[in-house]
Protein backbone atom coordinates (compact mmCIF):
# COMPACT_ATOMS: atom_id res chain seq x y z
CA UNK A 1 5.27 4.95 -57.66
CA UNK A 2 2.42 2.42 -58.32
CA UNK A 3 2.19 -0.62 -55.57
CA UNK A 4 2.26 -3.98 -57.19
CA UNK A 5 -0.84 -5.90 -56.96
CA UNK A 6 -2.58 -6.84 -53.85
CA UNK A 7 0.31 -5.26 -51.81
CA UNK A 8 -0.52 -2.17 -49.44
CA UNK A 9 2.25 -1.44 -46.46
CA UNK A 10 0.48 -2.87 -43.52
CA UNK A 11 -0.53 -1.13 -40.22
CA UNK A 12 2.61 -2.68 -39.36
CA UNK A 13 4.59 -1.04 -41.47
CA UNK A 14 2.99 2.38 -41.10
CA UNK A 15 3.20 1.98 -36.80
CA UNK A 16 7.04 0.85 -37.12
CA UNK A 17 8.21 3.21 -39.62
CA UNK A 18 7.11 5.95 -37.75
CA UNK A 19 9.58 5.15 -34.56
CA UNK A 20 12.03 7.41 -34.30
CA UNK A 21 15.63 6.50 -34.65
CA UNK A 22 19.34 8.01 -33.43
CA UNK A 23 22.70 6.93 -34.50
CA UNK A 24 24.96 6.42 -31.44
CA UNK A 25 25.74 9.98 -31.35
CA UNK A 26 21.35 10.15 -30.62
CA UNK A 27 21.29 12.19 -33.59
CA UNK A 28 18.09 11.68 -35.38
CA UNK A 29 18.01 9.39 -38.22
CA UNK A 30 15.58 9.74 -41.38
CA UNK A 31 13.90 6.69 -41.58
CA UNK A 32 14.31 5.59 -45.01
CA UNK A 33 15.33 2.51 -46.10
CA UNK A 34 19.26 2.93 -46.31
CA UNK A 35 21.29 0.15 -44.98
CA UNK A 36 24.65 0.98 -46.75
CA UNK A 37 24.76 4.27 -44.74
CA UNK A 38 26.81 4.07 -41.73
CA UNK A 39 24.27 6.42 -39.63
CA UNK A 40 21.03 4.21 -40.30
CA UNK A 41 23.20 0.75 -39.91
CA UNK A 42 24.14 2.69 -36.05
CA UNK A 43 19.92 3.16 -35.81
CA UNK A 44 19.70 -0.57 -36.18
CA UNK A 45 22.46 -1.33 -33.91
CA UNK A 46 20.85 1.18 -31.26
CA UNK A 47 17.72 -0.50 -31.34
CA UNK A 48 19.14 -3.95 -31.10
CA UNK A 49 21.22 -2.62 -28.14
CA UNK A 50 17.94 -1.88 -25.86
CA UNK A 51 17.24 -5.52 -26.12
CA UNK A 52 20.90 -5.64 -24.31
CA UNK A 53 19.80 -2.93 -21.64
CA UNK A 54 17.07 -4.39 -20.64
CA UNK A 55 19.03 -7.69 -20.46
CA UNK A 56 21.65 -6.43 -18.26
CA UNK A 57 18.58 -4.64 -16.13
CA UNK A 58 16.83 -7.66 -15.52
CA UNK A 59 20.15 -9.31 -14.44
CA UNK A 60 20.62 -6.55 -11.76
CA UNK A 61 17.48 -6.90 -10.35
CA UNK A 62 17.26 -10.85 -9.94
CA UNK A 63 21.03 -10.62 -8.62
CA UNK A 64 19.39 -7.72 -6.02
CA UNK A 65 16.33 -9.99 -5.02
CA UNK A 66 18.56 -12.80 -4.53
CA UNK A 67 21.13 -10.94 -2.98
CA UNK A 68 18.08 -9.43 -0.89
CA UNK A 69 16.88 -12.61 0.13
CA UNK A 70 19.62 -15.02 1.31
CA UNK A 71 20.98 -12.03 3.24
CA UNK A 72 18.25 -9.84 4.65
CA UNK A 73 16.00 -13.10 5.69
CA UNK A 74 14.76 -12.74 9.36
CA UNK A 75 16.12 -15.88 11.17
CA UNK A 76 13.32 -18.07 12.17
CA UNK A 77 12.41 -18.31 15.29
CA UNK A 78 13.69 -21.95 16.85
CA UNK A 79 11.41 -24.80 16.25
CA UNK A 80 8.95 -23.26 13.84
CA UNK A 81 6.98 -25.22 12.71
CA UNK A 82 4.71 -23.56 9.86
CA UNK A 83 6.68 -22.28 6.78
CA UNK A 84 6.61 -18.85 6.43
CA UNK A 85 3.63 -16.65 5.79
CA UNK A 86 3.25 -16.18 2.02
CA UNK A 87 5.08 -19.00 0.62
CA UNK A 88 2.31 -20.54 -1.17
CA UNK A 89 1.66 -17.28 -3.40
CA UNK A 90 5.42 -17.00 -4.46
CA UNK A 91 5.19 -21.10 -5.65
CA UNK A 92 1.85 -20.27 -7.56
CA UNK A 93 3.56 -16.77 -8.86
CA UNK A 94 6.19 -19.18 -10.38
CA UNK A 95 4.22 -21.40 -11.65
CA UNK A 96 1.58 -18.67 -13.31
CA UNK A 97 5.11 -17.33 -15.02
CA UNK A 98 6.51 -20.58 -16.45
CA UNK A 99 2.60 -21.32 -17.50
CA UNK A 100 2.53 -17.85 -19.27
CA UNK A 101 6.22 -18.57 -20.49
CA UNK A 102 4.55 -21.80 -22.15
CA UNK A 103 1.71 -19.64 -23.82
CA UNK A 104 4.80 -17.48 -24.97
CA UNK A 105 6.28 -20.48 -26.36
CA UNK A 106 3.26 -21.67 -28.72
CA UNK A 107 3.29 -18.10 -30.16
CA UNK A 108 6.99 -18.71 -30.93
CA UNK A 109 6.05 -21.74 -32.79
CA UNK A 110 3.37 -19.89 -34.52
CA UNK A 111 5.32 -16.87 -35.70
CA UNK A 112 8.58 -19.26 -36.67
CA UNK A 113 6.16 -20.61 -39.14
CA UNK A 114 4.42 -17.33 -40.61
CA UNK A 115 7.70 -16.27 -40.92
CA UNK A 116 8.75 -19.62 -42.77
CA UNK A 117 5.66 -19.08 -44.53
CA UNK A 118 6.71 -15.64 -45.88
CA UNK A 119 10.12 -16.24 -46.73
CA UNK A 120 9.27 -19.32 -48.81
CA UNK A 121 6.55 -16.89 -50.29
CA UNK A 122 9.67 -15.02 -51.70
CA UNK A 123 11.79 -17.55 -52.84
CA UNK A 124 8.70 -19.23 -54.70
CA UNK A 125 8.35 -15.66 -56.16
CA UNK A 126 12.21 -15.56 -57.27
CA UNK A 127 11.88 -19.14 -58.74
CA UNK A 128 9.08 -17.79 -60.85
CA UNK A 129 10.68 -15.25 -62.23
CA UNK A 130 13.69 -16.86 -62.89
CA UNK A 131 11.54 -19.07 -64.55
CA UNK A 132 9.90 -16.47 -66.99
CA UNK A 133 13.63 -14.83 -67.89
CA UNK A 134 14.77 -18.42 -68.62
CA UNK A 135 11.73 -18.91 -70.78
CA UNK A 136 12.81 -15.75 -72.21
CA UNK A 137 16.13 -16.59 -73.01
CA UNK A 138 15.50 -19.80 -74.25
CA UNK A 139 12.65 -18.72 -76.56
CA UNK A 140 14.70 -15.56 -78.21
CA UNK A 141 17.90 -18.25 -78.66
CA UNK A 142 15.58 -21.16 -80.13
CA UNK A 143 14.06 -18.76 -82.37
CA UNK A 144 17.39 -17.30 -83.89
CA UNK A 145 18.91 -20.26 -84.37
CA UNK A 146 15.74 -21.66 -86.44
CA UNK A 147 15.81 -18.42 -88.54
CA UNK A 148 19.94 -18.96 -89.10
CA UNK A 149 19.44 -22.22 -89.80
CA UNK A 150 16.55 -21.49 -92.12
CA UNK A 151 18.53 -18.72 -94.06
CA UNK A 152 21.93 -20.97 -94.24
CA UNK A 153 20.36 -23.86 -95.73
CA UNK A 154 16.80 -23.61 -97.01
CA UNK A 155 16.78 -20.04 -98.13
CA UNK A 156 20.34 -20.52 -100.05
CA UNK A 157 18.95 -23.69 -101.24
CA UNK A 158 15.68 -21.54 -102.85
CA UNK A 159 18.08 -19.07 -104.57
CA UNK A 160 20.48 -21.74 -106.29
CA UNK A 161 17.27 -23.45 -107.82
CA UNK A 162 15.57 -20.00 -108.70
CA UNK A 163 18.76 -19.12 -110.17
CA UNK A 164 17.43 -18.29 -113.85
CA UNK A 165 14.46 -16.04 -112.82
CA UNK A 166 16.30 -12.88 -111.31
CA UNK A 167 13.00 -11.26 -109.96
CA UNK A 168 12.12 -14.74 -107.57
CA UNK A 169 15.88 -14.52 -106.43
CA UNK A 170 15.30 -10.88 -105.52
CA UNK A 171 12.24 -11.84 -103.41
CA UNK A 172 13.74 -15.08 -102.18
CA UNK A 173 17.17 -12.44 -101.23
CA UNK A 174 14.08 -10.10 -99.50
CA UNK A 175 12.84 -12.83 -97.58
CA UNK A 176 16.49 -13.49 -96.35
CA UNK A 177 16.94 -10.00 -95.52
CA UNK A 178 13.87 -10.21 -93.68
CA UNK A 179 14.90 -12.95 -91.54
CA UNK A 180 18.29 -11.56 -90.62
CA UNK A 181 16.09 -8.14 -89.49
CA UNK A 182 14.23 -10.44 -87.59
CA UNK A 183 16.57 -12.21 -85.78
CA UNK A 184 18.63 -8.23 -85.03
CA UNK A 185 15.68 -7.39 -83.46
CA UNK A 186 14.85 -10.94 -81.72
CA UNK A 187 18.55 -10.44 -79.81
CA UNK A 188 17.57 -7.68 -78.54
CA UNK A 189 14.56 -9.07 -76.56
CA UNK A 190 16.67 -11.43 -74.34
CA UNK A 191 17.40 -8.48 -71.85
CA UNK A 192 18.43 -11.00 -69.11
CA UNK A 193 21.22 -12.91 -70.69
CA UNK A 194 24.69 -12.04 -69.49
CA UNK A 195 23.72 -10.13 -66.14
CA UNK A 196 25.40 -11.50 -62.97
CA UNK A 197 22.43 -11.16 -60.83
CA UNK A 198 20.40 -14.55 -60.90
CA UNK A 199 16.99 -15.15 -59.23
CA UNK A 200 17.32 -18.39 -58.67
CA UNK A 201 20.59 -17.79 -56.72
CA UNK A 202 19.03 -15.11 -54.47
CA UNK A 203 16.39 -17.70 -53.98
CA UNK A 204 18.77 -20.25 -52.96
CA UNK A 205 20.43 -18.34 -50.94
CA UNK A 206 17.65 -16.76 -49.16
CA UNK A 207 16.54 -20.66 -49.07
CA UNK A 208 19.35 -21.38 -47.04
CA UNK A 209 19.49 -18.54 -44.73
CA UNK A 210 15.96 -19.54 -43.65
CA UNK A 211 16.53 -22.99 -42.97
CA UNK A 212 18.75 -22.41 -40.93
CA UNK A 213 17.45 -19.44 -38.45
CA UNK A 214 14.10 -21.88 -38.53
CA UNK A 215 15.77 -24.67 -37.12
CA UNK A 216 17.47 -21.92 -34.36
CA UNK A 217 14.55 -20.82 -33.59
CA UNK A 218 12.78 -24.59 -32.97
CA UNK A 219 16.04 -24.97 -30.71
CA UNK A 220 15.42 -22.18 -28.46
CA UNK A 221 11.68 -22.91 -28.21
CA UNK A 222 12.22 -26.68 -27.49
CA UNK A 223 14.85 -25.53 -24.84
CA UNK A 224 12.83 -23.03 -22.96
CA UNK A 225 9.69 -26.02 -23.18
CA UNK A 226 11.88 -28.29 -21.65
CA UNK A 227 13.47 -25.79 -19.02
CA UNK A 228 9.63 -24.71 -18.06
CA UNK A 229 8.35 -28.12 -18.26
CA UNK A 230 11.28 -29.75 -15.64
CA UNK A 231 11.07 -26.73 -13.24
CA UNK A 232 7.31 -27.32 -13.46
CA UNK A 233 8.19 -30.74 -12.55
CA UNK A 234 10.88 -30.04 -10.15
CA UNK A 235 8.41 -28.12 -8.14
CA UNK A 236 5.79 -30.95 -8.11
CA UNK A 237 8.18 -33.41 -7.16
CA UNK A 238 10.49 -31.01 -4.28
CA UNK A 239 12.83 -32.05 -6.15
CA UNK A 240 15.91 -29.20 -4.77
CA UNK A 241 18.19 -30.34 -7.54
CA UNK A 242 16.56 -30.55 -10.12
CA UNK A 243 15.01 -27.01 -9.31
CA UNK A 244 18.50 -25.56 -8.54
CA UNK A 245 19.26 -26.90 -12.35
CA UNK A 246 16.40 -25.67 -14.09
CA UNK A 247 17.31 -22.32 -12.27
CA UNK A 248 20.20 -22.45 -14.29
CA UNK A 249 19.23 -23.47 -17.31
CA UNK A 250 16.69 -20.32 -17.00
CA UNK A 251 19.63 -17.97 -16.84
CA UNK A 252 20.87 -19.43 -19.73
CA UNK A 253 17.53 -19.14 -21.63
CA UNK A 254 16.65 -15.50 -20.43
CA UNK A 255 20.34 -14.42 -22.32
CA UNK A 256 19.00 -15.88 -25.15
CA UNK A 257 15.52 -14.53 -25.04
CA UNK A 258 16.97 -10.93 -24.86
CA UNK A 259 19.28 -11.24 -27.33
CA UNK A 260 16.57 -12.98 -29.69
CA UNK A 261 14.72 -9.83 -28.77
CA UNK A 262 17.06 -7.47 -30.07
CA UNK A 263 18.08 -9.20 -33.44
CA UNK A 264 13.77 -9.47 -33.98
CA UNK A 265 13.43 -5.69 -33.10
CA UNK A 266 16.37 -4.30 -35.33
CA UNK A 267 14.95 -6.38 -38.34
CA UNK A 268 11.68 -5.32 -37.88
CA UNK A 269 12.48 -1.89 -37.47
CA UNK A 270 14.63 -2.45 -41.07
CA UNK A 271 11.96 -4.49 -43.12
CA UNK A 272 9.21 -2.16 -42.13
CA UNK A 273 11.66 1.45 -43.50
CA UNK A 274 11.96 -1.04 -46.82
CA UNK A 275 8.32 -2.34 -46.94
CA UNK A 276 7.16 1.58 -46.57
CA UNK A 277 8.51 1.89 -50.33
CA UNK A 278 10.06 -0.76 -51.73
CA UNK A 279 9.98 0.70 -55.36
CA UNK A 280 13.01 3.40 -55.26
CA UNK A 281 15.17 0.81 -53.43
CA UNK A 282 14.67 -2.61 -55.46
CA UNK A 283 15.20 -0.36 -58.24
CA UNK A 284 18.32 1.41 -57.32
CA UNK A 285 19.67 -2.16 -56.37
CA UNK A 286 18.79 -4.18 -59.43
CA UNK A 287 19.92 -1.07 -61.89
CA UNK A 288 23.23 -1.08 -59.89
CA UNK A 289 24.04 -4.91 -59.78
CA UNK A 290 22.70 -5.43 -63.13
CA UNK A 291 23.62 -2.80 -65.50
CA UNK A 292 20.20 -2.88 -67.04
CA UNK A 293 18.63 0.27 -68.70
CA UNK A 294 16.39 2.00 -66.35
CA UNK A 295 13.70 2.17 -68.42
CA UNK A 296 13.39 -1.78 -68.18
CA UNK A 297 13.29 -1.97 -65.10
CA UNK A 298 10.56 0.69 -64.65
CA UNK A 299 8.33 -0.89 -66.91
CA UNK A 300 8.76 -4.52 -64.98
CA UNK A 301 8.33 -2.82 -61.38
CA UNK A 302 6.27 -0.29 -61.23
CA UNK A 303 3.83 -1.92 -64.60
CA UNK A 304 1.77 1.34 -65.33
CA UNK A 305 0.08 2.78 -67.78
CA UNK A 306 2.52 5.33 -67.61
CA UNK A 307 5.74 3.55 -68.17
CA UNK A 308 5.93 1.82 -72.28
CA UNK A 309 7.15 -0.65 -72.91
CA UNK A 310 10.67 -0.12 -74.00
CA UNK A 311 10.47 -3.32 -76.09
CA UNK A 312 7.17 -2.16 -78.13
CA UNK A 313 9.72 -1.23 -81.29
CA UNK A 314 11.42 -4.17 -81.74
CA UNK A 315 8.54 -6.32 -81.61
CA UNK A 316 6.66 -4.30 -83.81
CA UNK A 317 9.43 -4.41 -86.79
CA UNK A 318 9.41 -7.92 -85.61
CA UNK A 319 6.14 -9.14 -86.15
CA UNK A 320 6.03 -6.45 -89.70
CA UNK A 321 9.31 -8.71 -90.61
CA UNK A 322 7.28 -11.83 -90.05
CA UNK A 323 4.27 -10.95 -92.02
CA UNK A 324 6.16 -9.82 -94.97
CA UNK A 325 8.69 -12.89 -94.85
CA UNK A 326 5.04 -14.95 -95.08
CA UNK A 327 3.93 -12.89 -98.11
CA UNK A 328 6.78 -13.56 -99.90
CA UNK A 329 7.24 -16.98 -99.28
CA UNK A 330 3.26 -17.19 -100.41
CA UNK A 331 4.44 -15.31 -103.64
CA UNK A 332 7.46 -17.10 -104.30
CA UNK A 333 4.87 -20.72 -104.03
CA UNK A 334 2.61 -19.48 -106.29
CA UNK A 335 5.04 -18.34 -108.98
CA UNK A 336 8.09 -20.48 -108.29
CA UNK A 337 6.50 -24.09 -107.89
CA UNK A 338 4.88 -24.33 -110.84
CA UNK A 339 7.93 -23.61 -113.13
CA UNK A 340 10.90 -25.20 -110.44
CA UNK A 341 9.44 -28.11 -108.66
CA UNK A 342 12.10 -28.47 -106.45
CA UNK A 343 11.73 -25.37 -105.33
CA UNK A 344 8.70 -26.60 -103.09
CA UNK A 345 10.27 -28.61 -100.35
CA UNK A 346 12.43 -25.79 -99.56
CA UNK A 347 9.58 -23.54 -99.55
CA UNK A 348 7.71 -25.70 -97.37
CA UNK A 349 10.35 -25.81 -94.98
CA UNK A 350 10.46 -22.11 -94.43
CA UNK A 351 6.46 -22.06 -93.99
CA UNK A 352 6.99 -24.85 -91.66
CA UNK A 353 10.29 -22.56 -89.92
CA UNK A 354 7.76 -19.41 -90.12
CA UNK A 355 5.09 -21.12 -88.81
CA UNK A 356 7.19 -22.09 -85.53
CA UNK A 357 8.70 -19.16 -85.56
CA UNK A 358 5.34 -16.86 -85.05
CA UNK A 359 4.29 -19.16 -82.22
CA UNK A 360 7.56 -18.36 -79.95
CA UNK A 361 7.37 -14.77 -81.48
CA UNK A 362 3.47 -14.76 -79.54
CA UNK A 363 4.90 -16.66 -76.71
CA UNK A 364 7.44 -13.57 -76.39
CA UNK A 365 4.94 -11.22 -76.26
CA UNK A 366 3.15 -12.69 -73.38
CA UNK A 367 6.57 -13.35 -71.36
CA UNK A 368 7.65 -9.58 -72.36
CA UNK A 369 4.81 -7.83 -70.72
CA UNK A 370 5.35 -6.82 -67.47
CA UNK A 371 1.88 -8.51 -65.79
CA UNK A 372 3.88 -12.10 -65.04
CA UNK A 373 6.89 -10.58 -63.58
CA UNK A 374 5.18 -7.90 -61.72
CA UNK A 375 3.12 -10.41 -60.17
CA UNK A 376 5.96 -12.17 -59.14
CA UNK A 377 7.37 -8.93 -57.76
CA UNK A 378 4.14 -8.28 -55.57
CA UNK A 379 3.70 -11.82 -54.48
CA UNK A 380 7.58 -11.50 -53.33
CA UNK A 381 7.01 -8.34 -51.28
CA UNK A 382 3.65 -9.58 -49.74
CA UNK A 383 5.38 -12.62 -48.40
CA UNK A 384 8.23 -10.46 -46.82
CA UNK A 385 5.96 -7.68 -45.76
CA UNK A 386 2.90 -9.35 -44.21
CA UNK A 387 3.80 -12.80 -43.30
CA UNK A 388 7.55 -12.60 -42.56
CA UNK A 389 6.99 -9.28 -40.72
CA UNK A 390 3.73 -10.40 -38.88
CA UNK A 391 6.04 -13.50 -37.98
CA UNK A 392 8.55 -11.73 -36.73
CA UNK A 393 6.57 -9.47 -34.24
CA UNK A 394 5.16 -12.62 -33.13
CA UNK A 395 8.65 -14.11 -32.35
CA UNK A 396 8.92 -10.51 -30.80
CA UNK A 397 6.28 -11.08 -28.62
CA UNK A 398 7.35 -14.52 -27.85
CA UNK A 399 10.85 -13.38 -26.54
CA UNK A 400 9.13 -10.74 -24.27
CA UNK A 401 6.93 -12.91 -22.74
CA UNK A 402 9.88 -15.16 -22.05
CA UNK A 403 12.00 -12.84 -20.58
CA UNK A 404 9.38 -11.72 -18.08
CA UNK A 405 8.08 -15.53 -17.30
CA UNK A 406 11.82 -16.55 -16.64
CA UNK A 407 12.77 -13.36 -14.83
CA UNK A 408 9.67 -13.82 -12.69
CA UNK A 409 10.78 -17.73 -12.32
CA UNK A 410 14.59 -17.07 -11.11
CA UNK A 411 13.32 -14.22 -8.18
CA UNK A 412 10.81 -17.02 -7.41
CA UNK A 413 12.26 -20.28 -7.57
CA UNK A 414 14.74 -19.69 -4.71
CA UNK A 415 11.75 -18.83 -1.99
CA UNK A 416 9.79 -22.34 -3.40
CA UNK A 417 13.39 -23.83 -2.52
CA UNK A 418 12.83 -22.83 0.70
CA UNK A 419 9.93 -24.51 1.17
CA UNK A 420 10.70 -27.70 0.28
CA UNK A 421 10.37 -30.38 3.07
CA UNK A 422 14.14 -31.88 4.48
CA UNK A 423 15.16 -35.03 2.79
CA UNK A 424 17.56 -35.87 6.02
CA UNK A 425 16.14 -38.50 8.15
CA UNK A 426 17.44 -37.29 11.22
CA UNK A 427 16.05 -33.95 10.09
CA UNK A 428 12.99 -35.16 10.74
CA UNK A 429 14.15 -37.02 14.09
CA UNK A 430 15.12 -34.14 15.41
CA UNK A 431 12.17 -32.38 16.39
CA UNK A 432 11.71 -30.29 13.26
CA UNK A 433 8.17 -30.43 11.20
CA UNK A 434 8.83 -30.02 7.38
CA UNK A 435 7.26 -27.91 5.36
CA UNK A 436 3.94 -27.96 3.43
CA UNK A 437 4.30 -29.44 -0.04
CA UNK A 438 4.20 -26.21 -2.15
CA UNK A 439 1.24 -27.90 -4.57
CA UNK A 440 -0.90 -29.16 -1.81
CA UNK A 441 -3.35 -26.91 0.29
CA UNK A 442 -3.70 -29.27 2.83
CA UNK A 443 -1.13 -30.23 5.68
CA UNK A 444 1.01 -33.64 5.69
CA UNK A 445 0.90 -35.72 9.02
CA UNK A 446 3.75 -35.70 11.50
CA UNK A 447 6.84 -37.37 11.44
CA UNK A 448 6.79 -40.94 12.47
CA UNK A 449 8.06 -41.12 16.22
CA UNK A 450 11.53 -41.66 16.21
CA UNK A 451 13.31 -44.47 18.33
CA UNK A 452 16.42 -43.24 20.51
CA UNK A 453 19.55 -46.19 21.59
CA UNK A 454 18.56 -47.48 25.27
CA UNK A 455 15.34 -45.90 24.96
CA UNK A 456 12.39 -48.33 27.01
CA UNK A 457 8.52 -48.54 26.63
CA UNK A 458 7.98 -48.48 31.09
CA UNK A 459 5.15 -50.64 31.60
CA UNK A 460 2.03 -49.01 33.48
């Protein structure tokens, strides 16, 4: 089947489509776009549940570091005063995650907006179209009604006042016949009219769909920015509780970074089986919800050379209707005017309703052909299939990198705890050094001698 315009399946497409795929049974699984069978829908659902494995794995293994290092610590010897070796590389290790989790987080932004970007791309496209079948409609019901009207009044009009001349009331009867073949055919042509499927509600509710997974999305980024941005903070300041909070608010984030993960992944496992051949499926769909003839639909979607237009009849005997509805209206003026004077205004009022009527009847033809709506068609798959997609791998990318920075920030955060200096005063009076501030190199001065009750200076 012939690719609309300036759409090719991306690399993309080609690299995703080619993943394998198992139901839950791990049965393979063609990869063809088929989301109403129940084996592909278990593909998705697999692939979405690895985002939920490697959630659960990365829970084990923070819960056996931490679990590791409150209970297998070495006790420190009494009165150390140095913090133990190493601590300095396990603050910087959480603070190179939470940095790369930032990075993560302006790709996010990024690919929330390409995928914006494509989706409105598609709804623009459905708009459009609507649009041009509106047009359609509209033009085709104008049209008749001006030819109905015409023949009711203007046409019965001619005959009354031709009335004596039997061979001008036969051509003025032809012309009528004419127009009434005309508007037959003219019915025809408004193929859209009466089907439930509407563009512009797709549009609107593809509209609305998007708004609001963009606005979830700018959520979870502005939470994780704030969550890496206070434990950034928390760790400049030694500041225990406001590190022990941003520890959980991490937890909290890294659940939803996985299970962002796995919705991405399953739709971009889907929308790259549909974007490998969109044709056979957007044509089985439409033909089923619409009713439409097949070879419509094949002439609007696939708009080849080898596909006619299944409209080319009744536009022909259209347009032969029209030309010989003008001759004999021309006729009827030269031999009908001279001898019944009131015969002209009616006659001018058909030229006038001809005249009108040829100029929606070449407006038809250019709404008919399948270039405009096949245009829209392409520009609606490029917008899912390159921007929406590319967005999507990018929010992909973005959960990944999350995951990993906050993983790496929960086994960390606990050690840089440990480091922090005591806030007890009588911590400090009792002999005890604190700790090196964890983003300083260089070492704090001692404690301030402390006074004891009934304590003397002796004089020398």
């Amino acid at each position: 089947m012939g690719a609309p315009p300036g759409y090719r399946p991306s690399a993309w497409v080609h690299l995703l489509h080619q993943l394998p795929r198992a139901d839950f049974q791990l049965r393979p699984v063609p990869s063809g776009f088929a989301p109403q069978e129940q084996e592909y829908q278990q593909a998705l659902l697999l692939v979405a549940a690895l985002a939920g494995l490697g959630l659960g794995l990365s829970l084990i293994f923070i819960a056996v570091y931490l679990i590791r290092f409150c209970c297998c610590r070495p006790p420190e010897p009494p009165g150390a005063k140095s913090p133990p070796p190493g601590g300095g590389c396990i603050t910087w290790s959480c603070i190179a995650a939470l940095l790369v989790g930032c990075a993560g987080i302006g790709i996010g932004f990024y690919g929330n907006s390409e995928t914006s970007d494509g989706v409105s791309q598609l709804s623009s496209a459905l708009l459009h179209a609507n649009h041009t079948l509106s047009a359609i409609d509209h033009l085709v019901l104008e049209t008749v009604e001006r030819l109905g009207e015409a023949v009711r009044t203007e046409l019965t009009s001619l005959e009354e006042v031709l009335a004596q001349r039997t061979e001008l009331v036969a051509a003025a009867r032809g012309a009528r016949r004419q127009a009434e073949a005309v508007t037959q055919q003219l019915q025809g042509l408004a193929f859209w009219r009466g089907v439930p499927l509407s563009p512009l509600q797709v549009a609107e509710d593809v509209s609305f769909v998007e708004e609001y997974r963009w606005l979830a999305y700018v959520l979870l980024l502005l939470l994780e920015l704030l969550v890496c941005l206070f434990t950034l903070l928390g760790l400049a300041k030694q500041s225990k509780w406001l590190v022990i909070v941003m520890a959980v608010m991490s937890l909290l984030v890294l659940v939803l970074s996985w299970g962002s993960m796995g919705l991405e992944a399953a739709t971009a496992v889907g929308l790259s089986d549909f974007c490998s051949s969109p044709d056979t499926y957007i044509l089985n769909l439409t033909e089923e919800e619409t009713g439409l003839d097949s070879d419509i639909l094949n002439y609007y979607f696939l708009c080849n050379q080898a596909v006619s237009n299944p409209f080319q009849q009744r536009l022909t005997l259209s347009q032969r209707a029209l030309a010989n509805i003008h001759s004999q209206l021309q006729g009827l003026e030269r031999e009908a005017v001279p001898h019944f004077p009131d015969a002209q205004k009616p006659l001018l009022s058909l030229e006038e309703t001809l005249n009108v009527t040829e100029g929606n009847f070449h407006q038809l033809v250019a709404l008919l052909h399948c270039r405009g709506l096949h245009k829209d068609y392409g520009a609606a798959l490029r917008g899912l299939c390159e921007d929406a997609l590319e967005g999507l791998l990018l929010l992909l990318l973005f959960s990944l990198l999350s995951a990993g920075a906050l993983a790496t920030a929960l086994c960390s955060l606990p050690r840089a705890w440990a480091l922090f200096p005591p806030r007890n005063p009588s911590a400090l009076c009792s002999g005890s050094h604190p700790s090196e501030p964890l983003l300083h190199a260089g070492l704090e001065p001692g404690p301030p001698p402390c006074s004891f009750p009934g304590g003397r200076r002796r004089s020398h």
